[in-house]
C-alpha atoms as a PDB file:
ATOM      1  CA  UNK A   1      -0.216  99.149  55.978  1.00  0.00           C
ATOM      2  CA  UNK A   2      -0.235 101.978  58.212  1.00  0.00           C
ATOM      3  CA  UNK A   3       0.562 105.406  57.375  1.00  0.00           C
ATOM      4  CA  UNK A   4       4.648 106.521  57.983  1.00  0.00           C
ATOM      5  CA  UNK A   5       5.833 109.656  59.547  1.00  0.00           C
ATOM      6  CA  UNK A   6       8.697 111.505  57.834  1.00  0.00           C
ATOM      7  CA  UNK A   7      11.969 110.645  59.518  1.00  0.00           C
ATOM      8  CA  UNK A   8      15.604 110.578  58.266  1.00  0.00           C
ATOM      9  CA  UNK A   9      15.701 106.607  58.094  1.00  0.00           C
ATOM     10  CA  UNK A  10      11.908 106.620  55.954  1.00  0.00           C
ATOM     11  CA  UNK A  11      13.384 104.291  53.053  1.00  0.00           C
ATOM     12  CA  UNK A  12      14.274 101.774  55.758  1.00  0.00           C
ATOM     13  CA  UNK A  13      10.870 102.475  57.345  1.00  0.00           C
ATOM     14  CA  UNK A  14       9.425 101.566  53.641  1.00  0.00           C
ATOM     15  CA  UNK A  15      11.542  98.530  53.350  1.00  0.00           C
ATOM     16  CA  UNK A  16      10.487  97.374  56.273  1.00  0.00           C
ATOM     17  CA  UNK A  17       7.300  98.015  56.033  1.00  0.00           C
ATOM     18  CA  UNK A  18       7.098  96.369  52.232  1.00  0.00           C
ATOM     19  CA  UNK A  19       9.236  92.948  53.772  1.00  0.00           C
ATOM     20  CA  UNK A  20       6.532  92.527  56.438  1.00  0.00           C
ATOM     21  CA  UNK A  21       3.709  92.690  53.890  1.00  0.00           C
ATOM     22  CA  UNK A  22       5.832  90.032  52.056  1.00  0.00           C
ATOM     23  CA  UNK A  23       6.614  88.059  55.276  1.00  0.00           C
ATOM     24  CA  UNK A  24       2.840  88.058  56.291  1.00  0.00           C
ATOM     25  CA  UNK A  25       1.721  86.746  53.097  1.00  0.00           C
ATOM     26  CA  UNK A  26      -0.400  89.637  52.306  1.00  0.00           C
ATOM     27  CA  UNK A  27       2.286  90.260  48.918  1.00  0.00           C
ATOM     28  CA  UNK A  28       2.661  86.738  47.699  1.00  0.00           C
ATOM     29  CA  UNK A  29       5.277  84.929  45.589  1.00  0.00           C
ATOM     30  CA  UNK A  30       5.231  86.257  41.826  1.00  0.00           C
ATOM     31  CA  UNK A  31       2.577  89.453  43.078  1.00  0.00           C
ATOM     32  CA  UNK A  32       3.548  92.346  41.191  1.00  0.00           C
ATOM     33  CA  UNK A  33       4.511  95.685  43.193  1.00  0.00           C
ATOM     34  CA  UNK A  34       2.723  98.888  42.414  1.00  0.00           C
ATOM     35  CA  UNK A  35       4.935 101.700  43.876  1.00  0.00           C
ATOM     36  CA  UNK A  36       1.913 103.936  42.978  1.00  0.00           C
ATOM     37  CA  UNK A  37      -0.261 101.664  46.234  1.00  0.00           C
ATOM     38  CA  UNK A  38       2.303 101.388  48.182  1.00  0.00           C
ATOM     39  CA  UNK A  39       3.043 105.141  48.564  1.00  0.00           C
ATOM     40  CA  UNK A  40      -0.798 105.982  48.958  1.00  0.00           C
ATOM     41  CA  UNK A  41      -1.248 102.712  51.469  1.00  0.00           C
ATOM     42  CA  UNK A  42       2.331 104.364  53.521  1.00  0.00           C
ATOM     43  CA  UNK A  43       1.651 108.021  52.904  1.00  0.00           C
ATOM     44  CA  UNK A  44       4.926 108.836  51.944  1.00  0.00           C
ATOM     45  CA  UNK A  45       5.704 110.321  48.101  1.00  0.00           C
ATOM     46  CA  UNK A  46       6.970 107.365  45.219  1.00  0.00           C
ATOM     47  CA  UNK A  47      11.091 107.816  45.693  1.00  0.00           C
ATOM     48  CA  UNK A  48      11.716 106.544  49.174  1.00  0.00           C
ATOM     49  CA  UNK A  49       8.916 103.492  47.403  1.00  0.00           C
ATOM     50  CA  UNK A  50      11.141 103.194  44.371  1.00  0.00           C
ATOM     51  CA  UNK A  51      14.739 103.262  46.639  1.00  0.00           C
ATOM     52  CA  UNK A  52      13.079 100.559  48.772  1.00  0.00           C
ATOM     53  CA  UNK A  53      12.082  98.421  46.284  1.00  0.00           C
ATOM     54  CA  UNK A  54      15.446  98.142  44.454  1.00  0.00           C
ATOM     55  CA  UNK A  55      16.854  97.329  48.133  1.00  0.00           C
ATOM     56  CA  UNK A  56      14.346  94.512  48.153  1.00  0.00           C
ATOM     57  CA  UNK A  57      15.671  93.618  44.345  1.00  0.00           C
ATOM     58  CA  UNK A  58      19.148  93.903  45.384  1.00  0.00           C
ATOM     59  CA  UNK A  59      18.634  91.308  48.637  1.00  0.00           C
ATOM     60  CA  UNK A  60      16.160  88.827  45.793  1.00  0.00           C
ATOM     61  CA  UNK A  61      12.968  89.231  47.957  1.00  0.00           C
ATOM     62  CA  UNK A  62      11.660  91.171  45.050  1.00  0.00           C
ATOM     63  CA  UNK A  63      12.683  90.270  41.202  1.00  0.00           C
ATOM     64  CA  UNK A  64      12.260  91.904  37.562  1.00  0.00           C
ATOM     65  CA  UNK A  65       8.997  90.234  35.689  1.00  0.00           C
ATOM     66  CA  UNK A  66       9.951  91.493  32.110  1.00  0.00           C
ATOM     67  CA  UNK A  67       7.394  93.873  31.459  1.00  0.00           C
ATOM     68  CA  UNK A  68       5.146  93.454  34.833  1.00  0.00           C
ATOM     69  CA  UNK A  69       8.125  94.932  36.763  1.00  0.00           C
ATOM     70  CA  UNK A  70       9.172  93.673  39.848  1.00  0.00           C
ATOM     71  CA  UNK A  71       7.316  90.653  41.610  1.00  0.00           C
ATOM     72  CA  UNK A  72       7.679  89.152  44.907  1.00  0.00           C
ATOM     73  CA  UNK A  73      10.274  86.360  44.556  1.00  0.00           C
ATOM     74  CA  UNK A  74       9.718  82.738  45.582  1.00  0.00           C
ATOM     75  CA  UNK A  75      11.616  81.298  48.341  1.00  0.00           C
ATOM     76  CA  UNK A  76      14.254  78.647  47.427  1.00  0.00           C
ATOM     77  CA  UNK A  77      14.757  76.141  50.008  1.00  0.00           C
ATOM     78  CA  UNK A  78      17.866  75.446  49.179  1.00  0.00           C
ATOM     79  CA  UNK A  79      19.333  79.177  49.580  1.00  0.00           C
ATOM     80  CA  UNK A  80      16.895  78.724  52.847  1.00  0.00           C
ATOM     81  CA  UNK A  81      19.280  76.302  53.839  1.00  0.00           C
ATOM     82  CA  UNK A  82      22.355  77.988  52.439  1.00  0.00           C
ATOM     83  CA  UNK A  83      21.333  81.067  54.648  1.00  0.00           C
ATOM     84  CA  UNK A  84      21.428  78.828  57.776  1.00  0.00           C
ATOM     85  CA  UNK A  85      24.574  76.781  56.985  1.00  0.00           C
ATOM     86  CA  UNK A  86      26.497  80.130  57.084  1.00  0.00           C
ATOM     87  CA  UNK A  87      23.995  81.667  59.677  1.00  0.00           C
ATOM     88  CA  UNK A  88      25.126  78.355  62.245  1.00  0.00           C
ATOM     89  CA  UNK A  89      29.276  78.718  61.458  1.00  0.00           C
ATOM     90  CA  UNK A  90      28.846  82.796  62.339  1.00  0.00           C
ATOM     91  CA  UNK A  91      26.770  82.760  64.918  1.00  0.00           C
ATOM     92  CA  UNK A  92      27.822  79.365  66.994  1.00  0.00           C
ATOM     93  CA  UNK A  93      31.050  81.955  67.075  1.00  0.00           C
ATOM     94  CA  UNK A  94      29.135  84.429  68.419  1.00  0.00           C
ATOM     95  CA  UNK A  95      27.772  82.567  71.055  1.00  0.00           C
ATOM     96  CA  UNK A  96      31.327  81.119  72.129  1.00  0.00           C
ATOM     97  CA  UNK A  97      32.690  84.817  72.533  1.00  0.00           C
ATOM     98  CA  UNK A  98      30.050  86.073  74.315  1.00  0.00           C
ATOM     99  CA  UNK A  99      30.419  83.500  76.884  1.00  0.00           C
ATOM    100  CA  UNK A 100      33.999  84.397  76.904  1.00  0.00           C
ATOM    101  CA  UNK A 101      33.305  88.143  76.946  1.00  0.00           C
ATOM    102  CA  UNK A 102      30.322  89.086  78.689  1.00  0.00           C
ATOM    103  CA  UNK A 103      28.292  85.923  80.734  1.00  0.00           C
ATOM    104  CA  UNK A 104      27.831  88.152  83.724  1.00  0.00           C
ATOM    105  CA  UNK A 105      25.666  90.492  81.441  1.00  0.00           C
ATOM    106  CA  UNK A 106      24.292  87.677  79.692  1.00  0.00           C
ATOM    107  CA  UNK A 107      22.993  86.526  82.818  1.00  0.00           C
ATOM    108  CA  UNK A 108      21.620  89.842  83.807  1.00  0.00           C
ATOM    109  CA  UNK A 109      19.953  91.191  80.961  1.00  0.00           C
ATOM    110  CA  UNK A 110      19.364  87.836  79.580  1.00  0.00           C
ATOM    111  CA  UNK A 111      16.039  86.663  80.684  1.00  0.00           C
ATOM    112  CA  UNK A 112      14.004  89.749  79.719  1.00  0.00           C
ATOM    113  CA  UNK A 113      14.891  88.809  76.259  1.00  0.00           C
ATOM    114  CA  UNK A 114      13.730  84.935  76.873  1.00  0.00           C
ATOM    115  CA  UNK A 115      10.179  86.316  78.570  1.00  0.00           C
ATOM    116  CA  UNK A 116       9.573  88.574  75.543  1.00  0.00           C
ATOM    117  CA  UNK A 117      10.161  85.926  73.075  1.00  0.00           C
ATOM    118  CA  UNK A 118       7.895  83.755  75.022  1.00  0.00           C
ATOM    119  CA  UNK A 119       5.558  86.578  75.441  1.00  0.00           C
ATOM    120  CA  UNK A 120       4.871  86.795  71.528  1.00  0.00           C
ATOM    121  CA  UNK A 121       4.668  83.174  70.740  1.00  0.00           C
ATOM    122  CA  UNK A 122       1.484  83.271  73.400  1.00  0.00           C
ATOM    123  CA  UNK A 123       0.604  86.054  71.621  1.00  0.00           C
ATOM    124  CA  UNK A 124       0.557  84.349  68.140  1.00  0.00           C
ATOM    125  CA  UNK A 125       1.297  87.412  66.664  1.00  0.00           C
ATOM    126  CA  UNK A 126       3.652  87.068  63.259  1.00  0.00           C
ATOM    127  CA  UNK A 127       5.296  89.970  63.264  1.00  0.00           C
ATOM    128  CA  UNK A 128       6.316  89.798  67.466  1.00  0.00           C
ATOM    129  CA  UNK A 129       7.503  86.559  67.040  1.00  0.00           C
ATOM    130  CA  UNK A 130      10.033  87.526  64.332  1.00  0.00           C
ATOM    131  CA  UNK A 131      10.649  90.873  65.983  1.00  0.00           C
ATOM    132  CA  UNK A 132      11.523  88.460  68.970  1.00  0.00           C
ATOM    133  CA  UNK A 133      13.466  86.671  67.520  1.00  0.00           C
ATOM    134  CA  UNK A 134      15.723  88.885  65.916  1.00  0.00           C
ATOM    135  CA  UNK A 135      16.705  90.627  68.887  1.00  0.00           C
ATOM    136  CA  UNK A 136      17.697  87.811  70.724  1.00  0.00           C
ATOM    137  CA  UNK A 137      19.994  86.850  68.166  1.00  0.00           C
ATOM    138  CA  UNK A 138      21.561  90.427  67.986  1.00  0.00           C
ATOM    139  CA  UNK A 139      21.745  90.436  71.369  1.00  0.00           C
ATOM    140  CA  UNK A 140      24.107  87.534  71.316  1.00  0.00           C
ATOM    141  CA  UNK A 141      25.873  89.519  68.660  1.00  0.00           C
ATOM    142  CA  UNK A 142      26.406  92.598  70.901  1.00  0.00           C
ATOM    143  CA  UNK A 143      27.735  90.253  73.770  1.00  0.00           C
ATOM    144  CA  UNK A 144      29.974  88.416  71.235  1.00  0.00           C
ATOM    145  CA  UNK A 145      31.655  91.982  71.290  1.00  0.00           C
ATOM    146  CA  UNK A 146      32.668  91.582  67.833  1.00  0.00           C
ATOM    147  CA  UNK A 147      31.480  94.598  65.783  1.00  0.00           C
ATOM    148  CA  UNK A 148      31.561  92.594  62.688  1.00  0.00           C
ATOM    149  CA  UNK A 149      29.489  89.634  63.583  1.00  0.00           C
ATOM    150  CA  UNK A 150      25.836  91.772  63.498  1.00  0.00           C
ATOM    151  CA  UNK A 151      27.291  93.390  59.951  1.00  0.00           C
ATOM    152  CA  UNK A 152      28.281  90.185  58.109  1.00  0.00           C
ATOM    153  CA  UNK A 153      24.868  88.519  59.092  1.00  0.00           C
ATOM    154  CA  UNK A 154      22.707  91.413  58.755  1.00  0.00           C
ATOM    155  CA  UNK A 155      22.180  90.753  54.991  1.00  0.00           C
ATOM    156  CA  UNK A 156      20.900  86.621  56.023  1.00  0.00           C
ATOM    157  CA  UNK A 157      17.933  88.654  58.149  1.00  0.00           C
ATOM    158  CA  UNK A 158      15.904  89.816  55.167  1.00  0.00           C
ATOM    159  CA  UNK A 159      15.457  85.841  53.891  1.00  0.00           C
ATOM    160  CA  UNK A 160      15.586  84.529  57.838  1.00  0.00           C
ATOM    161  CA  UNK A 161      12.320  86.628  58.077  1.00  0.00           C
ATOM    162  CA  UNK A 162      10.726  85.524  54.850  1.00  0.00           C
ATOM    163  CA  UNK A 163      11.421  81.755  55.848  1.00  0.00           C
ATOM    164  CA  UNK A 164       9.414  82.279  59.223  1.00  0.00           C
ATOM    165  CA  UNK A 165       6.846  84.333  57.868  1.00  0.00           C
ATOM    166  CA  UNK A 166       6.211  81.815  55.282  1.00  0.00           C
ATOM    167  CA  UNK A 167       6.124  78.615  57.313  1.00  0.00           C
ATOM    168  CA  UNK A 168       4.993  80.471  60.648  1.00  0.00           C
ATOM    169  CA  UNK A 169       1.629  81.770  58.477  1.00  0.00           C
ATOM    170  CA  UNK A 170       0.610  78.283  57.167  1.00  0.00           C
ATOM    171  CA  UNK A 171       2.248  75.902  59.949  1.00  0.00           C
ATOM    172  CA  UNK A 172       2.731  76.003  63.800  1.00  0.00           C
ATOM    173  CA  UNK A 173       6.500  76.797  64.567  1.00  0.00           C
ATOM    174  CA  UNK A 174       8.429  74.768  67.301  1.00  0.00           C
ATOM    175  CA  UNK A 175       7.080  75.023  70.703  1.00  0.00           C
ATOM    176  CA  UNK A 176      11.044  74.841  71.884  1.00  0.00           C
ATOM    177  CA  UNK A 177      12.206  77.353  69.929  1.00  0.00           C
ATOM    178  CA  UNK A 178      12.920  79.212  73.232  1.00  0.00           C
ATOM    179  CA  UNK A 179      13.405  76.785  75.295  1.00  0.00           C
ATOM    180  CA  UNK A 180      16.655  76.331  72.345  1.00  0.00           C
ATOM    181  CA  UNK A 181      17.138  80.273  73.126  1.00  0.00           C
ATOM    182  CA  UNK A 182      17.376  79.931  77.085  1.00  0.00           C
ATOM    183  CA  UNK A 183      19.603  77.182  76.897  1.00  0.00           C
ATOM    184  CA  UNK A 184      22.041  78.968  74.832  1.00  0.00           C
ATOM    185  CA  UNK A 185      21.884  81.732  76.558  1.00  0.00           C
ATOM    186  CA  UNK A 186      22.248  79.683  80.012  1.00  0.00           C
ATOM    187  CA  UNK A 187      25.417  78.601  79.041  1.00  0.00           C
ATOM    188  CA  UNK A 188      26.487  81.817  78.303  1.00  0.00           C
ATOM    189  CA  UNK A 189      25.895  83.042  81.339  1.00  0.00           C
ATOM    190  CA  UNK A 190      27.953  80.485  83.103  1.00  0.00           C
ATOM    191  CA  UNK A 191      30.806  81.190  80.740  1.00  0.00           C
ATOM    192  CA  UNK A 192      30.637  78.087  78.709  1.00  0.00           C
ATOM    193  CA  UNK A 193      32.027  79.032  75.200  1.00  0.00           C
ATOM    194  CA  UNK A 194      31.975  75.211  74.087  1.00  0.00           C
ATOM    195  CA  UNK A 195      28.847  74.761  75.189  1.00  0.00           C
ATOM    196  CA  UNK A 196      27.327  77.797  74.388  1.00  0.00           C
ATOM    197  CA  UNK A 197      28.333  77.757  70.270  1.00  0.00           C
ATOM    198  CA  UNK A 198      27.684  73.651  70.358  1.00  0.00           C
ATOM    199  CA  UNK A 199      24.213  74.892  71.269  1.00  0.00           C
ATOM    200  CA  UNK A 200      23.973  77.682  68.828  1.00  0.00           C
ATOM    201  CA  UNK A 201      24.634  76.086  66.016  1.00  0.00           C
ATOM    202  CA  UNK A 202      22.217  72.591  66.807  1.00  0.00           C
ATOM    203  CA  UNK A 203      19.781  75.567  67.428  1.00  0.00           C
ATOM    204  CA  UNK A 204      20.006  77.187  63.757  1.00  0.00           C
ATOM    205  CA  UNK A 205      20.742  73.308  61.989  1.00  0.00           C
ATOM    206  CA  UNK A 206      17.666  72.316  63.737  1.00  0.00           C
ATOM    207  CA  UNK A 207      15.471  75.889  62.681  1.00  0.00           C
ATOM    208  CA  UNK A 208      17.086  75.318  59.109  1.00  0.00           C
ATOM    209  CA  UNK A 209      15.593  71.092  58.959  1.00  0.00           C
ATOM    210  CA  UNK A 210      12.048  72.405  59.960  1.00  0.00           C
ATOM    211  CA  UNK A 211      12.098  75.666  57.658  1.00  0.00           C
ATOM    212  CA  UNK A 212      13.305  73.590  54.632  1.00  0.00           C
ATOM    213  CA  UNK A 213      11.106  70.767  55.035  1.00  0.00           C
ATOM    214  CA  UNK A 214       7.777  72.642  54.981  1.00  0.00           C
ATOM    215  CA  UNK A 215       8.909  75.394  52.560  1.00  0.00           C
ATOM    216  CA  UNK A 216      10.161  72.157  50.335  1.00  0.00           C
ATOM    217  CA  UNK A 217       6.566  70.605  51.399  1.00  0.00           C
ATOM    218  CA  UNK A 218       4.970  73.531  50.310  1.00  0.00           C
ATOM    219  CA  UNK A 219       6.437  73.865  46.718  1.00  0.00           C
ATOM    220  CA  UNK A 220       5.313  70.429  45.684  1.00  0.00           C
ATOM    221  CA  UNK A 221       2.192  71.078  47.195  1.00  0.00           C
ATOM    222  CA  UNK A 222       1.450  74.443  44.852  1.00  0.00           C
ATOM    223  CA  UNK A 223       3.660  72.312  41.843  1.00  0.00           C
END
């Protein structure tokens, strides 16, 4: 972990920072959190540690261990595949009003998204990809231009990140993960709503199968 500068958002800055320690691998299911580390390892003081980590309790990435404290919680593949049932409804909706809304600016702005994605997964670097990732989808959010969509899902990012990190750190991900993304966002850009959610949602229901298998792969491997 690398050291944190003071800023107004630091307990989001530890969160983070915590999550992508979890997402790596490098805190693994049912490792026990030592605030006391963490602060040293960030260089920030124990409270923004201790707000973070009840964050992280509060969204189940972290979990109380009777008297060890809180542990890193084990992912469930079936609230893995929960996540992206909802995660496919939302966001095929999404998709559909931004083709509606704003394809000319999908079109535009589009592709720099697509190269950066593509960019990282050359790169083979973890936390890129994710990073990636996540900003394509919220930029389908933004164009959706409804305020609530980013909101409502915002919550589904925290586990979305743990499920990649997890099967992205032991497996290889799908090569066509963004060739999934361009199409989407193709149809976008011509103003195909139909299309555009139809492809959305076959893009998460697909994402969901290969996270779920491996993570379910992975359990009875460890069991």
């Amino acid at each position: 972990m690398k050291p944190l500068s003071l800023q107004p958002n630091l307990v989001e800055q530890v969160r983070e920072a915590i999550l992508e320690e979890v997402t790596s691998g490098r805190l693994a299911p049912g490792e026990r959190i030592i605030q006391e580390q963490i602060a040293q390892a960030l260089g920030v003081s124990r409270q923004p540690v201790q707000q973070a980590v009840l964050l992280l309790r509060n969204q189940g990435v972290l979990r109380e261990a009777g008297g060890r404290g809180l542990v890193v919680a084990p992912l469930d593949p079936d609230d893995v595949q929960h996540m992206y049932d909802v995660r496919a409804a939302i966001e095929g909706l999404a998709a559909r009003r931004a083709a509606e809304r704003n394809a000319e600016r999908a079109a535009r702005q589009g592709p720099a998204y697509i190269d950066a994605g593509r960019k990282a997964v050359a790169a083979g670097v973890l936390a890129r990809i994710v990073a990636a990732d996540i900003r394509f989808h919220e930029f389908v959010y933004e164009l959706s231009g409804n305020p609530l969509i980013a909101p409502a899902l915002a919550p589904y990012w925290t586990h979305t990140q743990r499920a990649m990190g997890e099967v992205v750190s032991r497996d290889e991900a799908p090569r066509d993960i963004w060739d999934q993304h361009a199409a989407i966002l193709e149809a976008i850009g011509r103003g195909d709503g139909a299309r555009a959610e139809a492809l959305a949602r076959e893009h998460l229901e697909r994402a969901a199968g290969f996270m779920v298998a491996r993570l379910r792969a992975q359990r009875d491997t460890a069991g």
